[in-house]
C-alpha atoms as a PDB file:
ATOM      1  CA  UNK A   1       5.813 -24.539 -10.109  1.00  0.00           C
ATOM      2  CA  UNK A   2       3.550 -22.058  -8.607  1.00  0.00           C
ATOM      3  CA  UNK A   3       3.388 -23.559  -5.396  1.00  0.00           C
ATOM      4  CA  UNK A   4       6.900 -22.993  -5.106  1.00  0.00           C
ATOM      5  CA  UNK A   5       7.056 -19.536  -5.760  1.00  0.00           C
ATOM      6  CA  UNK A   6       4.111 -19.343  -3.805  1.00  0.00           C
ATOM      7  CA  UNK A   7       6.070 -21.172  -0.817  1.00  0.00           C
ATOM      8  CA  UNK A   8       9.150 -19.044  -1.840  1.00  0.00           C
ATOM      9  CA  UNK A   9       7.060 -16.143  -1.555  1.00  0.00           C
ATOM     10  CA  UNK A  10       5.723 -16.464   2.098  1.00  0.00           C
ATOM     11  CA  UNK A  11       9.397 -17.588   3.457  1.00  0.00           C
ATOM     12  CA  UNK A  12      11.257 -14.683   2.288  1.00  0.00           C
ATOM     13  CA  UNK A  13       8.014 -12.097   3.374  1.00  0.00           C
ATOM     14  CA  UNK A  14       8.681 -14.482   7.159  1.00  0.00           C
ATOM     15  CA  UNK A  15      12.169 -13.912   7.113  1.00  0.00           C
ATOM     16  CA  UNK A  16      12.696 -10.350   6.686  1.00  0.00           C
ATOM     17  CA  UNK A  17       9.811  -9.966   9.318  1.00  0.00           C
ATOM     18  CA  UNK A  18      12.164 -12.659  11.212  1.00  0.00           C
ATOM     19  CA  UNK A  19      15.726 -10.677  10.379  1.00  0.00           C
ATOM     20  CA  UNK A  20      13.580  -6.896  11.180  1.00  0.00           C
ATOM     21  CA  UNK A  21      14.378  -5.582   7.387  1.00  0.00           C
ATOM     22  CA  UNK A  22      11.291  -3.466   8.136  1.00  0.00           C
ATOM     23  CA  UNK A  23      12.362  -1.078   5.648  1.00  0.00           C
ATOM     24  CA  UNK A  24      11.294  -3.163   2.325  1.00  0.00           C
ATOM     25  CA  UNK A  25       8.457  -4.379   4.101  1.00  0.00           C
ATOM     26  CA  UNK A  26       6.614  -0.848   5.290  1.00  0.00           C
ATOM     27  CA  UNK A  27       5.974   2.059   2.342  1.00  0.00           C
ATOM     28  CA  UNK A  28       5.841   4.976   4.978  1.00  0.00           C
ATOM     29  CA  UNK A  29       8.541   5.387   7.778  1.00  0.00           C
ATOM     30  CA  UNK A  30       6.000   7.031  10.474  1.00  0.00           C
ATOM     31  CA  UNK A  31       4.213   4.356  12.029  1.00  0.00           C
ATOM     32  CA  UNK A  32       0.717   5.998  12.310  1.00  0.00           C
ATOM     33  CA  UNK A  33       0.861   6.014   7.973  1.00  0.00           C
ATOM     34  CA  UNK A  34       1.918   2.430   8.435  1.00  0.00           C
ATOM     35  CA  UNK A  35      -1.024   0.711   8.045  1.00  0.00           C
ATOM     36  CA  UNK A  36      -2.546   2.739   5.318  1.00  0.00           C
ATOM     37  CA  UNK A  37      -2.143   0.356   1.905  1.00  0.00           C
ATOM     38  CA  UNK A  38      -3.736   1.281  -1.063  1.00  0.00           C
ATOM     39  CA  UNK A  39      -2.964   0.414  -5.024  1.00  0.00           C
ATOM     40  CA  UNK A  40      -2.492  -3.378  -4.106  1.00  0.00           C
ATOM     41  CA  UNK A  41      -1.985  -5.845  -6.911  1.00  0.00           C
ATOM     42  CA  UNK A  42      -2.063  -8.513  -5.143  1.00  0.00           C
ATOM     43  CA  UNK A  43      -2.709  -9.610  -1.475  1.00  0.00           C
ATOM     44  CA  UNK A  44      -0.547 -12.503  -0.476  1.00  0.00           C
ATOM     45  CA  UNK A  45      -2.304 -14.176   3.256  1.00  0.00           C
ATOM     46  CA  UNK A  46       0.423 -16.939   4.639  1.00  0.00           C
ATOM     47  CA  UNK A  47      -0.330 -19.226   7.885  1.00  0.00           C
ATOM     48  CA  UNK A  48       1.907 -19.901  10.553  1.00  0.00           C
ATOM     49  CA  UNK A  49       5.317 -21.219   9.661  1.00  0.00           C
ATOM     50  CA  UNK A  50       4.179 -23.438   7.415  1.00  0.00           C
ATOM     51  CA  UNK A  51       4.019 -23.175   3.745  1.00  0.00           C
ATOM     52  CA  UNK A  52       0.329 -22.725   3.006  1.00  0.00           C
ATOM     53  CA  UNK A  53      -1.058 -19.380   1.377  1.00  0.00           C
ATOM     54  CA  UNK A  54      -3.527 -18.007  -0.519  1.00  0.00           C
ATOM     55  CA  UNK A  55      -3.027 -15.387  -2.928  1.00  0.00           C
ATOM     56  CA  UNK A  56      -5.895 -13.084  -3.693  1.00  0.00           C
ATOM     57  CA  UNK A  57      -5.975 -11.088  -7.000  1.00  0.00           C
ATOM     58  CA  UNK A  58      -9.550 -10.300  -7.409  1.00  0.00           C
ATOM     59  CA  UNK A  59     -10.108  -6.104  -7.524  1.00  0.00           C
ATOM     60  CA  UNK A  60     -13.391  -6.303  -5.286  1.00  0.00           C
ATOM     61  CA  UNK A  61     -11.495  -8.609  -2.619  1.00  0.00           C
ATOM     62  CA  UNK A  62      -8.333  -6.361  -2.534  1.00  0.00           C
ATOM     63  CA  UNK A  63     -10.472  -2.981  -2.381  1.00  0.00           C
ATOM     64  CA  UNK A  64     -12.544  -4.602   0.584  1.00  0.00           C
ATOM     65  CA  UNK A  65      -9.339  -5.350   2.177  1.00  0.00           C
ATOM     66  CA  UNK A  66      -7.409  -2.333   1.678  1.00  0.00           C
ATOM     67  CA  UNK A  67     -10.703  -0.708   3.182  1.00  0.00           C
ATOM     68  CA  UNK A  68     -10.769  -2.623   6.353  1.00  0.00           C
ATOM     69  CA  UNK A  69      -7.187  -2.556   7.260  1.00  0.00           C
ATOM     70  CA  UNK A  70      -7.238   1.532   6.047  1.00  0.00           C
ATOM     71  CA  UNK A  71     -10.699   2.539   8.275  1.00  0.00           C
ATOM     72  CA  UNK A  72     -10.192   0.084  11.055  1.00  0.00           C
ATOM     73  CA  UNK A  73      -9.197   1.875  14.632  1.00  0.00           C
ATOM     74  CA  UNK A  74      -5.768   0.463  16.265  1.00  0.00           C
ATOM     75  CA  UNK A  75      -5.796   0.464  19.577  1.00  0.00           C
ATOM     76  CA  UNK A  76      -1.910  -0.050  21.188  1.00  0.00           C
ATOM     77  CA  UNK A  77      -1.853  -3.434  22.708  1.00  0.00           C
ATOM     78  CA  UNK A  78       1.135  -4.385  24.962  1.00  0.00           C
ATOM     79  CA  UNK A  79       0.367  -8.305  24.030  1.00  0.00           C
ATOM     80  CA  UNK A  80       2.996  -9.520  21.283  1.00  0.00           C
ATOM     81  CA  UNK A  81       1.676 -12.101  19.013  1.00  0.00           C
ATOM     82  CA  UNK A  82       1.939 -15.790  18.731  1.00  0.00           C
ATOM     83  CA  UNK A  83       1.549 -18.811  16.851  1.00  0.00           C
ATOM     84  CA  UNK A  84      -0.579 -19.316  14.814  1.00  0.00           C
ATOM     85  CA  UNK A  85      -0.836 -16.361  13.172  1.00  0.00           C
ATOM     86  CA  UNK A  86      -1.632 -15.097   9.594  1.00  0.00           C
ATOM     87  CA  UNK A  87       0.484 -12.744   7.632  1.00  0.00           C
ATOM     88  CA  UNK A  88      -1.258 -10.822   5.258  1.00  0.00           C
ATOM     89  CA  UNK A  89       0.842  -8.923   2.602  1.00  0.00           C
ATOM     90  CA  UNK A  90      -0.500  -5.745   0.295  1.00  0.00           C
ATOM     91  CA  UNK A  91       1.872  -5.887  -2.151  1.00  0.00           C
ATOM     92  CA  UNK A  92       1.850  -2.577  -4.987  1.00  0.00           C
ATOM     93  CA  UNK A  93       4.489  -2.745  -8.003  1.00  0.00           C
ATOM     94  CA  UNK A  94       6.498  -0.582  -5.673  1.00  0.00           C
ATOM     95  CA  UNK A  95       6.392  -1.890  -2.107  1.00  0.00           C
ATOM     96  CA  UNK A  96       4.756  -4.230  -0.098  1.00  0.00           C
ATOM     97  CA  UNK A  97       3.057  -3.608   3.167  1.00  0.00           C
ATOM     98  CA  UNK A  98       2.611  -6.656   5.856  1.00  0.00           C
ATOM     99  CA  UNK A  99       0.767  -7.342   8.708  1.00  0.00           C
ATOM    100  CA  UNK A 100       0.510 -10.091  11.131  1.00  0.00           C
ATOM    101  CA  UNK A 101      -2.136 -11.108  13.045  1.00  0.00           C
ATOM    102  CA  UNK A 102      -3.096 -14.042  15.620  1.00  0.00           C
ATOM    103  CA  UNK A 103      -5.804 -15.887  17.522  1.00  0.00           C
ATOM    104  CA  UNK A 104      -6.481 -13.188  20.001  1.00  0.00           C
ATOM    105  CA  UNK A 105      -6.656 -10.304  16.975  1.00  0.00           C
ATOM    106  CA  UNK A 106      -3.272  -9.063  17.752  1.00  0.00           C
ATOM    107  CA  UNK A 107      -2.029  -7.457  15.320  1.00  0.00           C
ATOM    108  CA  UNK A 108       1.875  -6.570  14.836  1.00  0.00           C
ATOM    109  CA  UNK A 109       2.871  -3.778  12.287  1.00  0.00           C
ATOM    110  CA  UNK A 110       6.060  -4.153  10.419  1.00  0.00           C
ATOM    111  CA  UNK A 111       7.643  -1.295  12.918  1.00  0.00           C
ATOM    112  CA  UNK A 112       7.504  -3.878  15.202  1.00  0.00           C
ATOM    113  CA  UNK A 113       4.377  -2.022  17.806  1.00  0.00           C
ATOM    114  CA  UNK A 114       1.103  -4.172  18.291  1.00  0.00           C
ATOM    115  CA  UNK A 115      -2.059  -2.972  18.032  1.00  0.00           C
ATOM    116  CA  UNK A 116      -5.927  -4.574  18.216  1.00  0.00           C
ATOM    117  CA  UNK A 117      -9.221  -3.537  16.595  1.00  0.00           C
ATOM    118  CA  UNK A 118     -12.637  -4.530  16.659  1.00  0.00           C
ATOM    119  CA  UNK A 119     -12.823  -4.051  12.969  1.00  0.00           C
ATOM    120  CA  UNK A 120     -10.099  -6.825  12.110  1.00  0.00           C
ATOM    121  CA  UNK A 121     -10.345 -10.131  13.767  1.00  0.00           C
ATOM    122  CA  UNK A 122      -8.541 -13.514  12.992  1.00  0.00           C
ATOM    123  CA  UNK A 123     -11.423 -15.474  12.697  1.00  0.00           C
ATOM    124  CA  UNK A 124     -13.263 -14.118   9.758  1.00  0.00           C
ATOM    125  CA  UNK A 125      -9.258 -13.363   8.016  1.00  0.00           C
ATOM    126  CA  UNK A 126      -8.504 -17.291   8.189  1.00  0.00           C
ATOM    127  CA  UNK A 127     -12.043 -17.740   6.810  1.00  0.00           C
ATOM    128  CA  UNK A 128     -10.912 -15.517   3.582  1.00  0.00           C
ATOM    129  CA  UNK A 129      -7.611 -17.277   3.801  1.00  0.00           C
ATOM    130  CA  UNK A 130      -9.052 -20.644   3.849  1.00  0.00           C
ATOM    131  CA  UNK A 131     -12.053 -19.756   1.091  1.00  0.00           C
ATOM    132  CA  UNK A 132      -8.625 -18.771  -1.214  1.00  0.00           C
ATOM    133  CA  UNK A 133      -6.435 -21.302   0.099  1.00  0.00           C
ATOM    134  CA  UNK A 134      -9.004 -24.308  -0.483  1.00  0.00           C
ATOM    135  CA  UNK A 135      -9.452 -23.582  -4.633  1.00  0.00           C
ATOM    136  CA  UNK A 136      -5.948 -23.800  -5.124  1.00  0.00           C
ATOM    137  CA  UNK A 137      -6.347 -28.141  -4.204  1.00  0.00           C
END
């Protein structure tokens, strides 16, 4: 049962990225507040198209999060993403904030612009992704 709302989850977060509903996916409509998140509940990470995610709930892991994505330096990047990427999804009781990032630490705001950071990188994301991902089996 939960893996279905889990796999429910992630499509409908992919599709309105997909369909460009960026409205319920962003809290703030000017794109440099954008990637501030803060009173997550819950941090939802998905990879690629497929169904696998890994929801996080622990206080310490969301504050670390919300810290990294809040301090971290975007540089604009003309580079869209690809596959595989990760979406990663702060989600509040009021709104839910997603970001998508791939390989080459692209990252693609919900307004659509890319950016990249030395602070955030794929690599050690998929690692917390695949720490979460792996106690759920």
């Amino acid at each position: 049962m939960k893996k279905n709302f889990l796999l429910l989850l992630y499509l409908s977060v992919f599709t309105l990225t997909i369909s460009g509903c960026q409205q319920s996916l962003m809290k703030a409509d000017d794109p440099a507040d954008a990637k501030k998140v803060d009173n997550t509940v819950e941090i939802v990470i998905g990879y690629g198209t497929n169904s696998y995610a890994a929801v996080i709930n622990s206080p310490e892991e969301i504050e670390q999060l919300e810290d990294l994505f809040n301090e971290a330096e975007l540089d604009k990047c003309d580079i869209d993403i690809h596959q595989p990427y990760l979406s990663i999804s702060f989600r509040s009781s009021d709104a839910s904030t997603l970001f998508l990032i791939d390989d080459n630490d692209v990252i693609k705001l919900a307004d659509g612009t890319c950016k990249k950071s030395k602070q955030i990188s794929f690599k050690n994301l998929y690692s917390v992704f695949d720490e979460y991902a792996s106690q759920k089996k």
